[in-house]
C-alpha atoms as a PDB file:
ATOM      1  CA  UNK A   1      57.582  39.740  -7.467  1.00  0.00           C
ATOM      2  CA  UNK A   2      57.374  36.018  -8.424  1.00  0.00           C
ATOM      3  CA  UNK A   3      55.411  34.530 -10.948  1.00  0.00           C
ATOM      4  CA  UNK A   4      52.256  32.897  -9.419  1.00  0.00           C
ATOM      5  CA  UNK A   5      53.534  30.088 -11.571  1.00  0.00           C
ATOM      6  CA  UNK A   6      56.962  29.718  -9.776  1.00  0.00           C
ATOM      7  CA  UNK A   7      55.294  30.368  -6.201  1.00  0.00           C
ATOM      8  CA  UNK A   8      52.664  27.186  -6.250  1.00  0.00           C
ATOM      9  CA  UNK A   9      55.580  25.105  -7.204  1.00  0.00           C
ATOM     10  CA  UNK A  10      57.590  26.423  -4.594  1.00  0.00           C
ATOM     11  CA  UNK A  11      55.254  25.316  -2.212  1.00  0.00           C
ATOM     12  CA  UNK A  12      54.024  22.102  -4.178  1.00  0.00           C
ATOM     13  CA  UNK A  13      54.677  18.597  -1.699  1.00  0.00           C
ATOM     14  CA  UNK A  14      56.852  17.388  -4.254  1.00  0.00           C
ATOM     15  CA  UNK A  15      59.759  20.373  -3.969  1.00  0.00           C
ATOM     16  CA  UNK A  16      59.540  20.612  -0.333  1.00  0.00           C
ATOM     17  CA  UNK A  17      60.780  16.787  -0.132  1.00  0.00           C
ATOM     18  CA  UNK A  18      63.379  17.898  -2.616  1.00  0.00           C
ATOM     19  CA  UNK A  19      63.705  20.959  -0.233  1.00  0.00           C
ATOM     20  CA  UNK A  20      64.183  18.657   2.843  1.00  0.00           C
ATOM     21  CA  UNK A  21      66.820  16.165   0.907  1.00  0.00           C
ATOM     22  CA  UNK A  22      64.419  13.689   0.891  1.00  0.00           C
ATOM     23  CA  UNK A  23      65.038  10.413  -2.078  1.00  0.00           C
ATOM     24  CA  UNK A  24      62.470  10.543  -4.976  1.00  0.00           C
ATOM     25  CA  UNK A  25      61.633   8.395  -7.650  1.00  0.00           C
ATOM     26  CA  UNK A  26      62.610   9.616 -11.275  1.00  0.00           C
ATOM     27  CA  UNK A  27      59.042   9.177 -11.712  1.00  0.00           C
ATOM     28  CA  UNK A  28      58.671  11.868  -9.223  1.00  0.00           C
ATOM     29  CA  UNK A  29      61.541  14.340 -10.489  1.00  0.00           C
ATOM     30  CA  UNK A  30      59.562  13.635 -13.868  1.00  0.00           C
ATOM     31  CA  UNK A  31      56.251  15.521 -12.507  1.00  0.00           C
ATOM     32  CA  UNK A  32      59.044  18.320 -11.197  1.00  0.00           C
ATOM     33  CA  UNK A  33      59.998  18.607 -14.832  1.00  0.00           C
ATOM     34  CA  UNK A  34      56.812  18.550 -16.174  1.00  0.00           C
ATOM     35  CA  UNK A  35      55.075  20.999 -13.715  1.00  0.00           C
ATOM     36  CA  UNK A  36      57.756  23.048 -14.837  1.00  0.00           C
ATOM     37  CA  UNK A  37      57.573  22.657 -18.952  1.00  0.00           C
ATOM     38  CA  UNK A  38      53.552  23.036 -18.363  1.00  0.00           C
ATOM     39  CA  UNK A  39      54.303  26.313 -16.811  1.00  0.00           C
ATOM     40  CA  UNK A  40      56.696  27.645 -19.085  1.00  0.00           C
ATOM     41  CA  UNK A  41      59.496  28.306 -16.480  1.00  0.00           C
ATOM     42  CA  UNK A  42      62.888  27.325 -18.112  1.00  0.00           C
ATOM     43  CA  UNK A  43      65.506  24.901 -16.459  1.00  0.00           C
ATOM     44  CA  UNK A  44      68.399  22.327 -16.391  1.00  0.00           C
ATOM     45  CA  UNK A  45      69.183  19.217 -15.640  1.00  0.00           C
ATOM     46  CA  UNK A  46      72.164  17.172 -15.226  1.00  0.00           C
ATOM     47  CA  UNK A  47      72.398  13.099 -14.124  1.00  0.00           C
ATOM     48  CA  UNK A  48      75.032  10.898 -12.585  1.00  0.00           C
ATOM     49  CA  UNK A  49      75.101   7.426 -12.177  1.00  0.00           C
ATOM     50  CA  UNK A  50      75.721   5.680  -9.395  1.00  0.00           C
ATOM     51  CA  UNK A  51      79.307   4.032  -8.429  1.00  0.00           C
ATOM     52  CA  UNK A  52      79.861   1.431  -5.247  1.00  0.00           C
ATOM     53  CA  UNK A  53      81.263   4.690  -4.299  1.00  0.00           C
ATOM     54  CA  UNK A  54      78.388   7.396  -5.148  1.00  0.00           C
ATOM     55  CA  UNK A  55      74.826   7.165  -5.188  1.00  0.00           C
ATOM     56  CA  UNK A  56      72.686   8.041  -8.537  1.00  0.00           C
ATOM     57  CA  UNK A  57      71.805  12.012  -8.752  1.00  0.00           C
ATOM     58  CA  UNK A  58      70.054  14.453 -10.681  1.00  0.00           C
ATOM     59  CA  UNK A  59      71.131  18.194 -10.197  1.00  0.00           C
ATOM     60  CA  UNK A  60      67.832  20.446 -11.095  1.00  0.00           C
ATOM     61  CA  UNK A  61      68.530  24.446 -11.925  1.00  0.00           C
ATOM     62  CA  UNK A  62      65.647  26.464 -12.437  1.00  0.00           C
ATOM     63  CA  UNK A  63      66.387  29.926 -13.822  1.00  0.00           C
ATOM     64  CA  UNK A  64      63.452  32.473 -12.077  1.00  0.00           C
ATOM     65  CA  UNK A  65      64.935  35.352 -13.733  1.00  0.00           C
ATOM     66  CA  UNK A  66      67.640  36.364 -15.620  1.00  0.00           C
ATOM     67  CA  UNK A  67      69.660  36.749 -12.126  1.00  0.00           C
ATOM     68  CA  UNK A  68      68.056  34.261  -9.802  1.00  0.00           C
ATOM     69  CA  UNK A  69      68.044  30.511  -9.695  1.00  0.00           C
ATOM     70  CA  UNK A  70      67.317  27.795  -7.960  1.00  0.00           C
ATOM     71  CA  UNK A  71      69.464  24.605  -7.775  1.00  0.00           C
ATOM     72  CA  UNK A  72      67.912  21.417  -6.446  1.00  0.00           C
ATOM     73  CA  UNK A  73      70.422  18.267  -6.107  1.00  0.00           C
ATOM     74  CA  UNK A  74      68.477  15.418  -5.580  1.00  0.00           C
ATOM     75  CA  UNK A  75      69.386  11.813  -4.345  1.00  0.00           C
ATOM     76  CA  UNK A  76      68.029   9.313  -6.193  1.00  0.00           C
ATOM     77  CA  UNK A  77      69.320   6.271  -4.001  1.00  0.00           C
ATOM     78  CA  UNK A  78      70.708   6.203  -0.066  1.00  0.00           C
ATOM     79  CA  UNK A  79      73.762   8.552   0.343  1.00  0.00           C
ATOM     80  CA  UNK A  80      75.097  11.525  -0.445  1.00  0.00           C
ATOM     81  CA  UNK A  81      74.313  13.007  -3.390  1.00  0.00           C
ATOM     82  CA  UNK A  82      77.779  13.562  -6.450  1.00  0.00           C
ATOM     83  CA  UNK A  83      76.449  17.228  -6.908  1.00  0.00           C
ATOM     84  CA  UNK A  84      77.389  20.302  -5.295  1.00  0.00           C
ATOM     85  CA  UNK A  85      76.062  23.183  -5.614  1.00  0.00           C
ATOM     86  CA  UNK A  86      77.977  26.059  -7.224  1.00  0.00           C
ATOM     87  CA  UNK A  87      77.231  29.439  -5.457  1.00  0.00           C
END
């Protein structure tokens, strides 16, 4: 069963626009990181600039147990984001 923790953020605004590949701010992907450091739930993050050819992205994996977790590329301009997921 989840952590009560890891459930409210799953349904938090923020992560559902994340969810539904919607842009954010870094100012936004900031309260993301911070909801999770407050909660004590640990995660990764990676960054790419952006090219003429490539917008900016973040990639966001947060570990929910030692065999599940949750990766989040996020957009942080128009496009497509340089990420892909790894199953």
């Amino acid at each position: 069963m989840f952590d009560p923790h890891i459930s409210g953020l799953l349904s938090g605004t923020l992560l559902r626009k994340v969810l539904n590949n919607e842009q954010i701010s870094p100012f936004e992907f900031n309260c993301i990181t911070g909801i999770l450091i407050n909660n004590n739930i640990p995660f990764d993050t990676s960054f790419v600039s952006g090219t003429r050819k490539n917008p900016a992205s973040l990639q966001l994996t947060i570990h929910l147990s030692p065999t599940a977790t949750l990766v989040l590329v996020v957009a942080l301009e128009p496009g497509s984001p340089v990420f892909s997921p790894s199953p």
